[in-house]
PDB file of N, CA and C in Angstrom:
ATOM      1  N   UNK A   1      24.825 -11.047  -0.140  1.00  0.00           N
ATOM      2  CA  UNK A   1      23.792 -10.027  -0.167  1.00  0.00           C
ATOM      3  C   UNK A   1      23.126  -9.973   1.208  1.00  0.00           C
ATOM      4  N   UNK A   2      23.072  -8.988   2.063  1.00  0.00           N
ATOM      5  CA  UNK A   2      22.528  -8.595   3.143  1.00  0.00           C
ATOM      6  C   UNK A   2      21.017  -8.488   3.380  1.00  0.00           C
ATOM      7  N   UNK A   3      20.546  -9.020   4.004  1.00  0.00           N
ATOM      8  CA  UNK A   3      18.911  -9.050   3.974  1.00  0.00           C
ATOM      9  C   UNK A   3      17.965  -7.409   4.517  1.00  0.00           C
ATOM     10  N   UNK A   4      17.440  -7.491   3.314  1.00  0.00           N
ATOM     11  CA  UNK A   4      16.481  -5.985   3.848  1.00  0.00           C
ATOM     12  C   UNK A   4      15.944  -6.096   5.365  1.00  0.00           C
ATOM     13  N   UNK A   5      16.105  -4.779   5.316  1.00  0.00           N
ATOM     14  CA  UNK A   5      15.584  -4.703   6.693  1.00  0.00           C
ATOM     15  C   UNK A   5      13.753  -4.623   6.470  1.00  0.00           C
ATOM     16  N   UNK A   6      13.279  -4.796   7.947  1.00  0.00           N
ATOM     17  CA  UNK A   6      12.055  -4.821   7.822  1.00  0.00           C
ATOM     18  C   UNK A   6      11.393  -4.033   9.151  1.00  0.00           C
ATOM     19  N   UNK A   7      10.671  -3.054   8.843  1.00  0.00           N
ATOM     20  CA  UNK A   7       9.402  -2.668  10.144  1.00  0.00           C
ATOM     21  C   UNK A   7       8.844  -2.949  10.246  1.00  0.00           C
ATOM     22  N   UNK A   8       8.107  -3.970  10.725  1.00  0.00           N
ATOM     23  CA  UNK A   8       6.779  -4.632  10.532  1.00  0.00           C
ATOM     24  C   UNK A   8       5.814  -4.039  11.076  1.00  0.00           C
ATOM     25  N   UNK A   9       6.064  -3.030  12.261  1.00  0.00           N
ATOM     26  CA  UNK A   9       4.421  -2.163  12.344  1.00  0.00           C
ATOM     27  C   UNK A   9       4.364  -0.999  11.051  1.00  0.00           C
ATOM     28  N   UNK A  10       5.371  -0.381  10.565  1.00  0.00           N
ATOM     29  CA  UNK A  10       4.914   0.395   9.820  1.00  0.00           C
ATOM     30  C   UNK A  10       4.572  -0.615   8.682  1.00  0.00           C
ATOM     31  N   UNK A  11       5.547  -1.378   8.354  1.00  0.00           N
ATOM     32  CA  UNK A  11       4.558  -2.120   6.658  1.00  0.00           C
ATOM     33  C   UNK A  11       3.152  -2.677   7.366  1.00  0.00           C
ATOM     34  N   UNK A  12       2.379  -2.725   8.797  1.00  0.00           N
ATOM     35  CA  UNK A  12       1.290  -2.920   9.075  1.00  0.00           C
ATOM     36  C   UNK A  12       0.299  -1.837   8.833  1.00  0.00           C
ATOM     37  N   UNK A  13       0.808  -1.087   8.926  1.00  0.00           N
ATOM     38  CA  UNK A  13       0.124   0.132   8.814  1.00  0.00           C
ATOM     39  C   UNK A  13       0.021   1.085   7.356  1.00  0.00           C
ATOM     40  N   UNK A  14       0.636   0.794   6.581  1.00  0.00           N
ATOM     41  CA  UNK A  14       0.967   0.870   5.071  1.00  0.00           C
ATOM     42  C   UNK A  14      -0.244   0.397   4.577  1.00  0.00           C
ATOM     43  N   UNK A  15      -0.190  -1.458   4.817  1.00  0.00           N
ATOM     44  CA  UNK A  15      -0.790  -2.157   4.211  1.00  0.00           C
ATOM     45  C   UNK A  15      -2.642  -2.097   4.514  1.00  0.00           C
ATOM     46  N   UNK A  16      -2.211  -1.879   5.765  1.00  0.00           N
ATOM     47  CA  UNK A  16      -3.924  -1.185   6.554  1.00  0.00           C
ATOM     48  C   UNK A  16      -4.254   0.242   5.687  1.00  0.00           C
ATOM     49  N   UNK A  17      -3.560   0.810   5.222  1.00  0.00           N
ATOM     50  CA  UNK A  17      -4.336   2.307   4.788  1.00  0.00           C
ATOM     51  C   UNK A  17      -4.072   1.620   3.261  1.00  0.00           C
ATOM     52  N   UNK A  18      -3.709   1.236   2.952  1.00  0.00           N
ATOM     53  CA  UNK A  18      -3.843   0.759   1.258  1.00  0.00           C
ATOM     54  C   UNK A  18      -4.737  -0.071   1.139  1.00  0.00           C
ATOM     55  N   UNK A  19      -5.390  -0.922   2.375  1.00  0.00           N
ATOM     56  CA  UNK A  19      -6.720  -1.923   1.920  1.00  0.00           C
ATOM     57  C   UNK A  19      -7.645  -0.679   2.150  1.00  0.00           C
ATOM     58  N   UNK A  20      -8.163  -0.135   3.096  1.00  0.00           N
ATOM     59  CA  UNK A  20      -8.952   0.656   3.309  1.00  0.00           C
ATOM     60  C   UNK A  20      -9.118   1.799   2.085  1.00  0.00           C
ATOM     61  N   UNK A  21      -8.024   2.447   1.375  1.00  0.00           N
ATOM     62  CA  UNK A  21      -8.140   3.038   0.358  1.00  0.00           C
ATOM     63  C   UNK A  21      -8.867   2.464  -0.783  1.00  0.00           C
ATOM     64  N   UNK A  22      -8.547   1.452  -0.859  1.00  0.00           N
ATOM     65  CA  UNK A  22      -9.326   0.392  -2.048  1.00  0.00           C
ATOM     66  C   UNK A  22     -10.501   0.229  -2.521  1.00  0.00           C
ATOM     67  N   UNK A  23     -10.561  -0.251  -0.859  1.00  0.00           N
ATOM     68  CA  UNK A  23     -12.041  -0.603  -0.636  1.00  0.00           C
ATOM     69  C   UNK A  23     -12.756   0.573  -0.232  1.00  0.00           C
ATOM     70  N   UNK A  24     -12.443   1.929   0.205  1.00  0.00           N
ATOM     71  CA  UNK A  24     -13.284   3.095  -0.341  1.00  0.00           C
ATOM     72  C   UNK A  24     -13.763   3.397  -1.698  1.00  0.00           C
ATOM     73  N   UNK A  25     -12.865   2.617  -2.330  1.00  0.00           N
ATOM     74  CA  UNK A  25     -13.138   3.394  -3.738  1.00  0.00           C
ATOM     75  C   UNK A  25     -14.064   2.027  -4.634  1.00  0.00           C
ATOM     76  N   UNK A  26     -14.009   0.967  -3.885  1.00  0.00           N
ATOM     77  CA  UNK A  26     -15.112  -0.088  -4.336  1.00  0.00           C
ATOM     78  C   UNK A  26     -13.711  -0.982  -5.347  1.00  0.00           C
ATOM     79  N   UNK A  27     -13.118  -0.931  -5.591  1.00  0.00           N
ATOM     80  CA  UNK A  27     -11.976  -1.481  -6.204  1.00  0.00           C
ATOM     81  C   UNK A  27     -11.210  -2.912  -5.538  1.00  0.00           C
ATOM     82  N   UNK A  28     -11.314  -4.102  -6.552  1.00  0.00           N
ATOM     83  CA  UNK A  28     -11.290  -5.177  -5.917  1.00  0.00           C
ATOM     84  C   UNK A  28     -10.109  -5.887  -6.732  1.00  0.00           C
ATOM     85  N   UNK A  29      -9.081  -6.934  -5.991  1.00  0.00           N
ATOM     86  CA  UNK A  29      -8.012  -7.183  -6.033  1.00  0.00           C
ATOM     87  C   UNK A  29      -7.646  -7.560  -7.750  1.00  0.00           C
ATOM     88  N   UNK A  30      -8.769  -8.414  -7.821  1.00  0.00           N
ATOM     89  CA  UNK A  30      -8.821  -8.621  -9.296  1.00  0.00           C
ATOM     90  C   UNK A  30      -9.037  -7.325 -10.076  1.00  0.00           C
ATOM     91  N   UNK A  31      -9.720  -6.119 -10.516  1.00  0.00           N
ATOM     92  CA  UNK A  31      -9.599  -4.997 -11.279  1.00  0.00           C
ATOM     93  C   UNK A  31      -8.306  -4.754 -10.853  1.00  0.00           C
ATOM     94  N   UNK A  32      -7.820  -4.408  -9.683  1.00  0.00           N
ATOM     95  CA  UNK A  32      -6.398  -3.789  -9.619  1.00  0.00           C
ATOM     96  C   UNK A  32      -5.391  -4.369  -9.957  1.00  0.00           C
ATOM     97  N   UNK A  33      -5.149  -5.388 -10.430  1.00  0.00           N
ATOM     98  CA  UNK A  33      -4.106  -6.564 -11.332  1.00  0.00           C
ATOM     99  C   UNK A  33      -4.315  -6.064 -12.708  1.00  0.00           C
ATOM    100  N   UNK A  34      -5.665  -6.266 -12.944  1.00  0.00           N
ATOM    101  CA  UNK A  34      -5.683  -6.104 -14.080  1.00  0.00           C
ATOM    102  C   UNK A  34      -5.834  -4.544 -14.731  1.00  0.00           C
ATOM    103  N   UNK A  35      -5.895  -3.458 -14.163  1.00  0.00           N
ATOM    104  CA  UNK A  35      -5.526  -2.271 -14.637  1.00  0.00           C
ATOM    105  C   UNK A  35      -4.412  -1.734 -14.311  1.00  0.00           C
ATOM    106  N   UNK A  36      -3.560  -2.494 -13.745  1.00  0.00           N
ATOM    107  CA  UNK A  36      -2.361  -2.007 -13.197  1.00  0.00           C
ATOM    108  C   UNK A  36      -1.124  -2.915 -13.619  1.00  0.00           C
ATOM    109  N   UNK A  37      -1.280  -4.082 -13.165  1.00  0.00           N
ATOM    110  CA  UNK A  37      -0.189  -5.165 -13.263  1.00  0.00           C
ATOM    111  C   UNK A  37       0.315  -5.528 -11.940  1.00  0.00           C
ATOM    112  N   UNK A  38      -0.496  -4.833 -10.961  1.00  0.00           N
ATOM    113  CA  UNK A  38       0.364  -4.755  -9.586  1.00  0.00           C
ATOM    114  C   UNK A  38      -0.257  -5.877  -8.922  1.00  0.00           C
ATOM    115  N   UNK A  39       0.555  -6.673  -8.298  1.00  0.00           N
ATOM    116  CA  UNK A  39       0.056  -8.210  -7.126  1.00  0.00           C
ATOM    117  C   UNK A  39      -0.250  -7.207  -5.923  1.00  0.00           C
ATOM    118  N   UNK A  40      -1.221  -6.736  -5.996  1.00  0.00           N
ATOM    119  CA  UNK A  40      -2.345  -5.961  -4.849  1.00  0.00           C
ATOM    120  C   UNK A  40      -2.208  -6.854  -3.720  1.00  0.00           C
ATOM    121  N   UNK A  41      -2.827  -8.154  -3.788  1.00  0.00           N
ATOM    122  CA  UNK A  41      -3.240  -9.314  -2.716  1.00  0.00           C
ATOM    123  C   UNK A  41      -1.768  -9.505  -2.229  1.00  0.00           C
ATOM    124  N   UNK A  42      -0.646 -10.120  -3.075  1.00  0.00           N
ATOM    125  CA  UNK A  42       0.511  -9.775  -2.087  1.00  0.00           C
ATOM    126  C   UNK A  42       1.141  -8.687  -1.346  1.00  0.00           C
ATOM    127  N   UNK A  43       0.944  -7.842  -1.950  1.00  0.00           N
ATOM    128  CA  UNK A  43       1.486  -6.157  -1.068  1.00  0.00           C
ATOM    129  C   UNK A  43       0.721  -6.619   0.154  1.00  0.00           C
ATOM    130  N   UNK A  44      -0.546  -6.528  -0.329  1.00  0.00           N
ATOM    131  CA  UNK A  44      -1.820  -6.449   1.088  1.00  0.00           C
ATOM    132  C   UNK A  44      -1.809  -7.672   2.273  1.00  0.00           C
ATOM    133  N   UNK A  45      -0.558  -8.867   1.454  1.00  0.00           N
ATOM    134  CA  UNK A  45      -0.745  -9.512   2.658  1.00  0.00           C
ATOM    135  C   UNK A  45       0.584  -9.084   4.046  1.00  0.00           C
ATOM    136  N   UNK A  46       1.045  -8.052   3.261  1.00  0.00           N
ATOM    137  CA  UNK A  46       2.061  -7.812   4.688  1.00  0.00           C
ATOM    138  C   UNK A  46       3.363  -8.650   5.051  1.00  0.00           C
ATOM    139  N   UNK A  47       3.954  -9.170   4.102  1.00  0.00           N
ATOM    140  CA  UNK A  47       5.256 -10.401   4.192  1.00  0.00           C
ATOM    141  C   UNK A  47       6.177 -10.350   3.727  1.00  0.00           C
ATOM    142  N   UNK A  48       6.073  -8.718   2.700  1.00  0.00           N
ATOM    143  CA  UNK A  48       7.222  -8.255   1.591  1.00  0.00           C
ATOM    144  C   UNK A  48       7.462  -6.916   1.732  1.00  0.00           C
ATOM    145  N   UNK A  49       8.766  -5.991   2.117  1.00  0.00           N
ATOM    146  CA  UNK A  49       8.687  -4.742   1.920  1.00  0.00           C
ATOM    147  C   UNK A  49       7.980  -4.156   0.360  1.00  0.00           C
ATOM    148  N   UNK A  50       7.000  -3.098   0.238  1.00  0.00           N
ATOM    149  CA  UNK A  50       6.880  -2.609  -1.028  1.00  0.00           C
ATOM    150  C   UNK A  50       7.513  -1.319  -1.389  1.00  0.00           C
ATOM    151  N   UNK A  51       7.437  -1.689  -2.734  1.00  0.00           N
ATOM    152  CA  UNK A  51       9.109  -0.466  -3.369  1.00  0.00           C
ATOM    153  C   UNK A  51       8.259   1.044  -3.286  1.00  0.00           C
ATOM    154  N   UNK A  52       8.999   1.857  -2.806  1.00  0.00           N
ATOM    155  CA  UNK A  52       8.121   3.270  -2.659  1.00  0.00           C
ATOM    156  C   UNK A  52       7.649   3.442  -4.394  1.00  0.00           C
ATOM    157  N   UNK A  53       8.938   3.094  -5.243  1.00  0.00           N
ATOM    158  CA  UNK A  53       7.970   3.070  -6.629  1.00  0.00           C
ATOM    159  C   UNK A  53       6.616   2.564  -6.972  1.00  0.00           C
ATOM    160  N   UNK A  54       6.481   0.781  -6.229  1.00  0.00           N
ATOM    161  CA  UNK A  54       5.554   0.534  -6.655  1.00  0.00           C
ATOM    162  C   UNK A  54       4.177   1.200  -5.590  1.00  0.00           C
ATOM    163  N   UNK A  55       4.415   1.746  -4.345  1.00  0.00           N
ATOM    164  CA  UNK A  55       3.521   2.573  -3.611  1.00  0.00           C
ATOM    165  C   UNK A  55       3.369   3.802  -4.485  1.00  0.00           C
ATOM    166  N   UNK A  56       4.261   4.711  -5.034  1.00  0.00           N
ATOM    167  CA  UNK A  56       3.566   5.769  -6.057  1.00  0.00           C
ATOM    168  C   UNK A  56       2.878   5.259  -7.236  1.00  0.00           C
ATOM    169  N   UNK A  57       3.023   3.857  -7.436  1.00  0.00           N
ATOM    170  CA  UNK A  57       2.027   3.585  -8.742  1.00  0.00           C
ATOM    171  C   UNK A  57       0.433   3.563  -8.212  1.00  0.00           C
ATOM    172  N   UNK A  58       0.586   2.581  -6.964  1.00  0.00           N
ATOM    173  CA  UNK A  58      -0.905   2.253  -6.073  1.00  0.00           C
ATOM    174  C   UNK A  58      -1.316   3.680  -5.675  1.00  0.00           C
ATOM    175  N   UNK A  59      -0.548   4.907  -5.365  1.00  0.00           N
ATOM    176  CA  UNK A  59      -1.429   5.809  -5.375  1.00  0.00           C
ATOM    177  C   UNK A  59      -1.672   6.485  -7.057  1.00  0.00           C
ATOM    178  N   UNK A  60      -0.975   6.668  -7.351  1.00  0.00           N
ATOM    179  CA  UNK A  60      -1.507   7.307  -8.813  1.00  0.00           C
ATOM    180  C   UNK A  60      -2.249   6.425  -9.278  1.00  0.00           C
ATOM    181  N   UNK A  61      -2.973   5.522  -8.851  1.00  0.00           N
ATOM    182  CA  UNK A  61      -4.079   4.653  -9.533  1.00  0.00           C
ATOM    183  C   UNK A  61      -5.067   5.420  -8.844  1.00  0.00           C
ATOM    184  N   UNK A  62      -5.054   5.280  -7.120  1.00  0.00           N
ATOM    185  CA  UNK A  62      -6.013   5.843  -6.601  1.00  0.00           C
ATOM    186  C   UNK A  62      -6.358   7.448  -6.257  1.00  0.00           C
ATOM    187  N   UNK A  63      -5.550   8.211  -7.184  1.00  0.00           N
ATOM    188  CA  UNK A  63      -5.564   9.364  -7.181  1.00  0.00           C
ATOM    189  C   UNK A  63      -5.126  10.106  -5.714  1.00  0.00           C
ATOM    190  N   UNK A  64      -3.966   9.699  -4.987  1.00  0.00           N
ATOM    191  CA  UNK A  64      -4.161  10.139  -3.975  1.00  0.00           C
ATOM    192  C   UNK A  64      -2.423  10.600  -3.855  1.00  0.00           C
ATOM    193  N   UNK A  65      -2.384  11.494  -3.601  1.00  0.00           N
ATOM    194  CA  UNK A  65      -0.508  12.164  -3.778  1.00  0.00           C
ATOM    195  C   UNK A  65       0.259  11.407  -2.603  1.00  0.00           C
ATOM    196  N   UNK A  66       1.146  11.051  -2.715  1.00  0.00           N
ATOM    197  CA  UNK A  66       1.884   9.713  -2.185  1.00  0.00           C
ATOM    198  C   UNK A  66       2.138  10.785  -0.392  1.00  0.00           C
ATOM    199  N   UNK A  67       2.528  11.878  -0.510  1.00  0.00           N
ATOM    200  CA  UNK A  67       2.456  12.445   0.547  1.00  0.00           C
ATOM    201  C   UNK A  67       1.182  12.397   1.358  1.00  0.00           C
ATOM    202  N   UNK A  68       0.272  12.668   0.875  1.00  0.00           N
ATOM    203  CA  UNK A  68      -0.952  12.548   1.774  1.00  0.00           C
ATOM    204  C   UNK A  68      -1.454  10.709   2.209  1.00  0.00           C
ATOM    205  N   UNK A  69      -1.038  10.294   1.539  1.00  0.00           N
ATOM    206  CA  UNK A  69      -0.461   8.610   1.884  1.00  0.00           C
ATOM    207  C   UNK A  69       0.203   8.237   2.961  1.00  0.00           C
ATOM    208  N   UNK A  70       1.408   9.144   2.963  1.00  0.00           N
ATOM    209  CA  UNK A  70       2.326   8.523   3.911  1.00  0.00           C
ATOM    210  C   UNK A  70       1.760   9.428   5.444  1.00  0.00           C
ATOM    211  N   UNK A  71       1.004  11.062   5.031  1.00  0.00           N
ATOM    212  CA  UNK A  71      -0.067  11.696   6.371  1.00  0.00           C
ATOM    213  C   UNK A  71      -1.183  10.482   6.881  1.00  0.00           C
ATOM    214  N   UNK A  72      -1.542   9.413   5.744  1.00  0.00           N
ATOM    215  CA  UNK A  72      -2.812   8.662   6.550  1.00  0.00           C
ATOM    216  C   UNK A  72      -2.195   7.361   7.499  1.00  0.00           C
ATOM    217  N   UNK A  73      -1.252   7.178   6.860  1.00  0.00           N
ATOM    218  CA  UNK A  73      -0.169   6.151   7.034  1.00  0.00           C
ATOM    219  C   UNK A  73       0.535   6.919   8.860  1.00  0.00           C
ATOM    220  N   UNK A  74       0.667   7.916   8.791  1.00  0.00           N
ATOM    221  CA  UNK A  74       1.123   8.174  10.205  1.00  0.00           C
ATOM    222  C   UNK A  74       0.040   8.358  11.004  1.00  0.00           C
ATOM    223  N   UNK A  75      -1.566   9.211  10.308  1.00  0.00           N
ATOM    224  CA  UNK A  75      -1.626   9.317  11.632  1.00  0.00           C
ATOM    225  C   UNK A  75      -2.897   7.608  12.149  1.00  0.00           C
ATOM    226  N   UNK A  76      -2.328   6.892  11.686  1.00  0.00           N
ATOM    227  CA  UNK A  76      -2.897   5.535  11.617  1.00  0.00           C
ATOM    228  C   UNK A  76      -2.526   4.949  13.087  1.00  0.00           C
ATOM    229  N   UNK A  77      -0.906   5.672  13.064  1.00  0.00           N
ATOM    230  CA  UNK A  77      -0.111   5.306  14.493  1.00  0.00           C
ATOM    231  C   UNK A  77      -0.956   5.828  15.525  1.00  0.00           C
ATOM    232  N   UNK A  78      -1.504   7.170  15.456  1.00  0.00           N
ATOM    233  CA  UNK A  78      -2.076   7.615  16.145  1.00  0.00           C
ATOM    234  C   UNK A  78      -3.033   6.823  16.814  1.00  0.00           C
ATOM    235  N   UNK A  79      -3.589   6.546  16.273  1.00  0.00           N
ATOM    236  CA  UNK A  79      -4.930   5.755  17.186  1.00  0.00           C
ATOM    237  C   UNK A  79      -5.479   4.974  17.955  1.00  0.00           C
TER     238      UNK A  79
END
């Protein structure tokens, strides 16, 4: 089995607009386990690719359309 590949500035930058989303919305690692099932704190620590599935779940929690996700997610590069 061939090892995934990895970007590590973009999963930096993923993981940077998914804490910041969070924590806009006041939402803390523990509620998001537990209304979701999702290991939040591991995604967020940046050491594992995350499955675009489980990124459309983290936005349909936070109400935010996975496209306009991947717009905050680029222009993140920007800056």
């Amino acid at each position: 089995m061939s090892k995934q590949l990895q970007n590590i500035e973009l999963l930096e930058r993923i993981v940077f607009c998914i804490k910041e989303i969070r924590k806009s919305k006041n939402i803390t690692l523990e509620i998001f386990y537990f209304d979701t099932g999702i290991h939040l704190a591991r995604i967020e620590q940046g050491k594992h690719n995350v499955t675009i599935s489980t990124l459309a779940n983290i936005c349909l929690y936070f109400d935010i359309e996975l496209s306009d996700f991947f717009l905050l997610v680029e222009n993140k590069n920007k800056k």
